[in-house]
C-alpha atoms as a PDB file:
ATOM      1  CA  UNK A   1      -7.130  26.068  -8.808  1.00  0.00           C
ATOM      2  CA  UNK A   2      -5.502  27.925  -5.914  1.00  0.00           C
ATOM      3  CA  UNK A   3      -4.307  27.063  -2.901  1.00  0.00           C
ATOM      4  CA  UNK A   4      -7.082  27.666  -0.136  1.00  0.00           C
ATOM      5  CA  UNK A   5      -6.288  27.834   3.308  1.00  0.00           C
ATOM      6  CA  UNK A   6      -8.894  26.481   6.684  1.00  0.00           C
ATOM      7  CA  UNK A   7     -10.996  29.806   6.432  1.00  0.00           C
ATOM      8  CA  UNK A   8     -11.590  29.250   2.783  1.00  0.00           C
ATOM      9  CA  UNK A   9     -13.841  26.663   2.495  1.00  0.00           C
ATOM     10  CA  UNK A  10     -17.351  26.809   3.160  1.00  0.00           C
ATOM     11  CA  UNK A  11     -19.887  23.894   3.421  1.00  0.00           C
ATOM     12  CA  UNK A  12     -21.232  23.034   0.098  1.00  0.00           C
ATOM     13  CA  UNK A  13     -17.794  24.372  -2.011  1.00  0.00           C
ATOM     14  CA  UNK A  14     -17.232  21.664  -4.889  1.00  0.00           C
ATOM     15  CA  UNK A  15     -13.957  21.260  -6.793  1.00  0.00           C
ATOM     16  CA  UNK A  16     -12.900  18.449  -9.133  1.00  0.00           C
ATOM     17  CA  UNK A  17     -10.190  17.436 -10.806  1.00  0.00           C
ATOM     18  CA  UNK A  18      -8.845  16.596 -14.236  1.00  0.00           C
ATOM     19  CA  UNK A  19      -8.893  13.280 -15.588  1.00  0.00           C
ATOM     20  CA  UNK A  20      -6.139  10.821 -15.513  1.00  0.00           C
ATOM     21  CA  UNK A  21      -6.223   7.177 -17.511  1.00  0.00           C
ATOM     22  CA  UNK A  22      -4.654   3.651 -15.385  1.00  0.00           C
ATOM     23  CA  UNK A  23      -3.227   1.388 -18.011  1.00  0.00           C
ATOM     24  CA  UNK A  24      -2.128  -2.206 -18.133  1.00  0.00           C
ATOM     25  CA  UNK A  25       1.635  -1.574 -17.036  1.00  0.00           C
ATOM     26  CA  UNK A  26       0.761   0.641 -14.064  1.00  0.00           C
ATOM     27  CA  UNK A  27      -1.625  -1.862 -13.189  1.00  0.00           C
ATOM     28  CA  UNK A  28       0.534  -4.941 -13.131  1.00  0.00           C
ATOM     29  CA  UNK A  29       3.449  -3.091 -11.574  1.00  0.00           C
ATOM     30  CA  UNK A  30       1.186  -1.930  -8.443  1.00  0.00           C
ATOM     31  CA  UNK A  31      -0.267  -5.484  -7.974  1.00  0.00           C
ATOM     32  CA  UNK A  32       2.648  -7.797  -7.579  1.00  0.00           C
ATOM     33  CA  UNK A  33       4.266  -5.044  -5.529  1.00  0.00           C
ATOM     34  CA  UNK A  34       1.258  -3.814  -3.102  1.00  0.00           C
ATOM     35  CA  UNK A  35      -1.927  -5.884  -3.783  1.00  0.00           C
ATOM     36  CA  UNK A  36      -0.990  -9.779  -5.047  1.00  0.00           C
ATOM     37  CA  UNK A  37      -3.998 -11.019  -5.801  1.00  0.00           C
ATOM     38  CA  UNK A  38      -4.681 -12.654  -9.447  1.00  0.00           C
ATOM     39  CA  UNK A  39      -7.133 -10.404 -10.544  1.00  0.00           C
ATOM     40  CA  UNK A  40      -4.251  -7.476 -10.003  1.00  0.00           C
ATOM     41  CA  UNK A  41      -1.118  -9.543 -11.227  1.00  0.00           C
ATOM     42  CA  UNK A  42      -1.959 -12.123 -14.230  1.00  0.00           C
ATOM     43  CA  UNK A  43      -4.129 -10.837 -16.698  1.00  0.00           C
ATOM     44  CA  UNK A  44      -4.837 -14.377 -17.953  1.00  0.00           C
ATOM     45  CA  UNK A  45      -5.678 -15.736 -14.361  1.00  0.00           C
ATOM     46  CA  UNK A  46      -7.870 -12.373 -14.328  1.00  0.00           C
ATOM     47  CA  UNK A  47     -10.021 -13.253 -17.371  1.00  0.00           C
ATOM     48  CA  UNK A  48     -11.559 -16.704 -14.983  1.00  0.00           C
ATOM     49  CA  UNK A  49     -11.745 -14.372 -11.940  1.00  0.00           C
ATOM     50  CA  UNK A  50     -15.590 -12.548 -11.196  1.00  0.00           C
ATOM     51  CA  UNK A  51     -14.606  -9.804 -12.779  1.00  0.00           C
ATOM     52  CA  UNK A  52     -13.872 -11.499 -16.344  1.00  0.00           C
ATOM     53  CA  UNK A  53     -10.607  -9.121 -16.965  1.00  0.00           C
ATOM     54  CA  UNK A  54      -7.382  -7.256 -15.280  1.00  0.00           C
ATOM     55  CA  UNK A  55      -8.635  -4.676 -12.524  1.00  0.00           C
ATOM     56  CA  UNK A  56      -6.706  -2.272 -10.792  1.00  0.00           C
ATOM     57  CA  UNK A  57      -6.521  -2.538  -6.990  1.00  0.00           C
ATOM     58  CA  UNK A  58      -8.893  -0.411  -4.802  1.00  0.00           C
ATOM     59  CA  UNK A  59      -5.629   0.911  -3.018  1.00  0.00           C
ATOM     60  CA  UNK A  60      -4.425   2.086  -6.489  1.00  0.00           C
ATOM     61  CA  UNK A  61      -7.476   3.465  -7.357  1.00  0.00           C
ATOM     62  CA  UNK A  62      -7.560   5.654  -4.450  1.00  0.00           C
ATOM     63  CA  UNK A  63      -3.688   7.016  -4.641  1.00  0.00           C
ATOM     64  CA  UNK A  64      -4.327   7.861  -8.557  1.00  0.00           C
ATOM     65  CA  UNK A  65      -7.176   9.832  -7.327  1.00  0.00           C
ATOM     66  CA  UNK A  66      -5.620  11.487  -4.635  1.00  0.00           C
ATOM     67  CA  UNK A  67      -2.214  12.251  -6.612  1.00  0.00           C
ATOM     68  CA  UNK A  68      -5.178  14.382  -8.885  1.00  0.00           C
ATOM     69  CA  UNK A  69      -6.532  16.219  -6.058  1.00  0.00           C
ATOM     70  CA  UNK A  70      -3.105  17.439  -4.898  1.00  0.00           C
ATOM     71  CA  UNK A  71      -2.408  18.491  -8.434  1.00  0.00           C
ATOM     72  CA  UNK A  72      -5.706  20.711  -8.477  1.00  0.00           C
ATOM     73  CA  UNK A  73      -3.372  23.108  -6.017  1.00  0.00           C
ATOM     74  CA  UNK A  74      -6.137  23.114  -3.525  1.00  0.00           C
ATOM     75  CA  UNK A  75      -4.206  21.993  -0.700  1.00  0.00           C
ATOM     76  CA  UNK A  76      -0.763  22.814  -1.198  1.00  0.00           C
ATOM     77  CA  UNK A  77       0.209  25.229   1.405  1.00  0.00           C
ATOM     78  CA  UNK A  78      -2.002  24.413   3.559  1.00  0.00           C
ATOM     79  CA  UNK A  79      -2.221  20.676   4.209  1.00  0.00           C
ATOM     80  CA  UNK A  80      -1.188  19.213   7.511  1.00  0.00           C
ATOM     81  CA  UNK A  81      -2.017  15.475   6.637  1.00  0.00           C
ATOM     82  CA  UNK A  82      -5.505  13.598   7.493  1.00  0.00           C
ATOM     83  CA  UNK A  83      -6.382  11.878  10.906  1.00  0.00           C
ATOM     84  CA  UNK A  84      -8.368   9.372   8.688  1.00  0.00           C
ATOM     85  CA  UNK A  85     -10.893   8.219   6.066  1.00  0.00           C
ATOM     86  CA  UNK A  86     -14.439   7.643   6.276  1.00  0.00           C
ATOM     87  CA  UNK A  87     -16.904   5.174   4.494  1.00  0.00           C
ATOM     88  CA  UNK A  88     -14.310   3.948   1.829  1.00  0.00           C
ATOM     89  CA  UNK A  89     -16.081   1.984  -0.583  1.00  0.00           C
ATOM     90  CA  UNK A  90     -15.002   0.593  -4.078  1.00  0.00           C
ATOM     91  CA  UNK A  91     -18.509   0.523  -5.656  1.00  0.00           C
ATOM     92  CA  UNK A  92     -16.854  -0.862  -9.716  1.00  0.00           C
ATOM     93  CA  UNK A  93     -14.109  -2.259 -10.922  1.00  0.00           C
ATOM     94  CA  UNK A  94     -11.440   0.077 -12.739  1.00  0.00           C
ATOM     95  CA  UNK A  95      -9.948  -1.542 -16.132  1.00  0.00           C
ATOM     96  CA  UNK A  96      -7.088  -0.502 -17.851  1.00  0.00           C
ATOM     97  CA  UNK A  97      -7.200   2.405 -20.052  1.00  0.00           C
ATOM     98  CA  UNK A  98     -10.378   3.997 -17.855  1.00  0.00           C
ATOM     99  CA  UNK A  99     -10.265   7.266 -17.180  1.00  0.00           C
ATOM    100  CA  UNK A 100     -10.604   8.650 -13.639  1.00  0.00           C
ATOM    101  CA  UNK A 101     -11.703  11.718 -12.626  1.00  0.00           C
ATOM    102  CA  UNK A 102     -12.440  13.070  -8.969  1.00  0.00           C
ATOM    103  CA  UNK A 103     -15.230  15.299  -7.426  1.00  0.00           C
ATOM    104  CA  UNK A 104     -15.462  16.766  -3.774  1.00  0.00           C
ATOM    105  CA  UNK A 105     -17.858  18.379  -1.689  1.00  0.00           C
ATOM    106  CA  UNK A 106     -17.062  20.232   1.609  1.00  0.00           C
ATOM    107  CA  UNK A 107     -19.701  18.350   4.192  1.00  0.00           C
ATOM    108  CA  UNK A 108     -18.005  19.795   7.577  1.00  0.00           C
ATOM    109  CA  UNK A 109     -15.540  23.088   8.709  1.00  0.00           C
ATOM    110  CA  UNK A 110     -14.484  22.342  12.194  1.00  0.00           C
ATOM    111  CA  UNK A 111     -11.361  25.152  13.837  1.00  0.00           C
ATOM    112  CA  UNK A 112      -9.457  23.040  15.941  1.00  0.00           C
ATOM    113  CA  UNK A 113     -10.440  23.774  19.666  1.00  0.00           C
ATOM    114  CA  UNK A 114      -6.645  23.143  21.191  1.00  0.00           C
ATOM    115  CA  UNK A 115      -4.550  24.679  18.447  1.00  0.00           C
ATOM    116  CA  UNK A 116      -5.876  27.877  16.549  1.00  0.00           C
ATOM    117  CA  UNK A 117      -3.371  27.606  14.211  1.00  0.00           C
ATOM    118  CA  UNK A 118      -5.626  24.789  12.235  1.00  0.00           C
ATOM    119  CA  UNK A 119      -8.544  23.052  11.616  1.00  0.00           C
ATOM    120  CA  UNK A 120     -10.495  20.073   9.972  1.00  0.00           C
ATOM    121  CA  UNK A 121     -12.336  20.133   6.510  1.00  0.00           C
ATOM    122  CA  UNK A 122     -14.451  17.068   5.735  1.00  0.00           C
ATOM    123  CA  UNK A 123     -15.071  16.431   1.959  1.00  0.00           C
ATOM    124  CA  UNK A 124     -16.893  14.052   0.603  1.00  0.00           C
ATOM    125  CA  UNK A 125     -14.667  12.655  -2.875  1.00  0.00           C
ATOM    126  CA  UNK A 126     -16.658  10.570  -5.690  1.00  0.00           C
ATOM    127  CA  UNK A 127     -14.393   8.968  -8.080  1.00  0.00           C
ATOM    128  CA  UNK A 128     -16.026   8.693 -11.469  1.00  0.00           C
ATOM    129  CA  UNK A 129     -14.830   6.799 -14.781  1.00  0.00           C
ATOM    130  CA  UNK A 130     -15.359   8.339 -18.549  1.00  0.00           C
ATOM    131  CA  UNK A 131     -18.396   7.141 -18.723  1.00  0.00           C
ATOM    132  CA  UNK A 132     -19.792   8.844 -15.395  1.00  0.00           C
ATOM    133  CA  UNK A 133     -19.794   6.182 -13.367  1.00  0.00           C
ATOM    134  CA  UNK A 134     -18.924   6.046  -9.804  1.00  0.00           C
ATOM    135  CA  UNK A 135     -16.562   3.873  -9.266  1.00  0.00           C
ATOM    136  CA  UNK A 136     -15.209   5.067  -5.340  1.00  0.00           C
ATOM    137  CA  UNK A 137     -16.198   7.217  -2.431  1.00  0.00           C
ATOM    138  CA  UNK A 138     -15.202   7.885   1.155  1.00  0.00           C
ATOM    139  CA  UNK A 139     -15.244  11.004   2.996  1.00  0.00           C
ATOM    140  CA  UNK A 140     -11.779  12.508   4.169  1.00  0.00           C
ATOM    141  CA  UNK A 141     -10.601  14.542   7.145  1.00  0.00           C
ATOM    142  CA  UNK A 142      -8.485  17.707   5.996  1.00  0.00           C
ATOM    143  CA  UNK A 143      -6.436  18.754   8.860  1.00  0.00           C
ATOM    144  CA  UNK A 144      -5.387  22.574   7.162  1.00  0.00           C
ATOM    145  CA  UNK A 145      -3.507  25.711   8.418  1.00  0.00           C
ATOM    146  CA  UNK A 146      -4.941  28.497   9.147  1.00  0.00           C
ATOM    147  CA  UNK A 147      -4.163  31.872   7.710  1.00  0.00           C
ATOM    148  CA  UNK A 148      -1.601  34.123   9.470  1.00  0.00           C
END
């Protein structure tokens, strides 16, 4: 995909990514450093939590998936950072060995009103597992360049 700039996106553009697999190690090694809790950290300790097994934190979830949007190209050369998320909401666990993929939607185009140089795109992501489930969503604020 190439790199798109403020003025190329319209409401309603959809892009999605390849898909990338967590496994066990990745898992671990992001839990005891960012996200301690049992379920994250001790795969046996996991097995008597609710969800019966080793998950990956939400937190990781939602970097993995946002490493994969930057490496569709979309952004690069354009991004400016994000003034925030929207709605974030881990809707299934994520195992190891599932395989993530990530689709967006343009919801909003906004040109900055103070500096013409930029503006805001809103997408709406939906993180789905191989077997098409969703498994994350939130909405994101784009803050792009502008062209020229």
């Amino acid at each position: 995909m190439s790199a798109r700039f403020f003025e190329d996106f319209a409401v309603g553009d959809r892009f999605g990514t390849a898909a990338a697999a967590l496994d066990e190690q990745e898992i671990l090694a992001f839990g005891r450093r960012y996200d301690p809790q049992p379920f994250h950290t001790d795969p046996a300790a996991a097995t008597d939590s609710i969800y019966g097994g080793l998950i990956a934190s939400g937190f990781q979830t939602l970097a993995a998936g946002f490493r994969q949007i930057w490496e569709t190209g979309v952004f690069q050369g354009s991004s400016l950072g994000s003034p925030g998320l929207d709605e974030l909401r881990w809707l299934k666990p994520v195992r190891p060995g599932d395989s993530l993929r990530v689709e967006g939607e343009v919801t909003e185009i906004r040109p900055s009103q103070s500096k013409p140089d930029r503006g805001i795109v809103r997408i709406a992501y939906r993180y789905l597992n191989q077997r098409d489930e969703v498994v994350l969503t939130f909405n994101a604020m784009h803050l792009l360049r502008r062209r020229g």
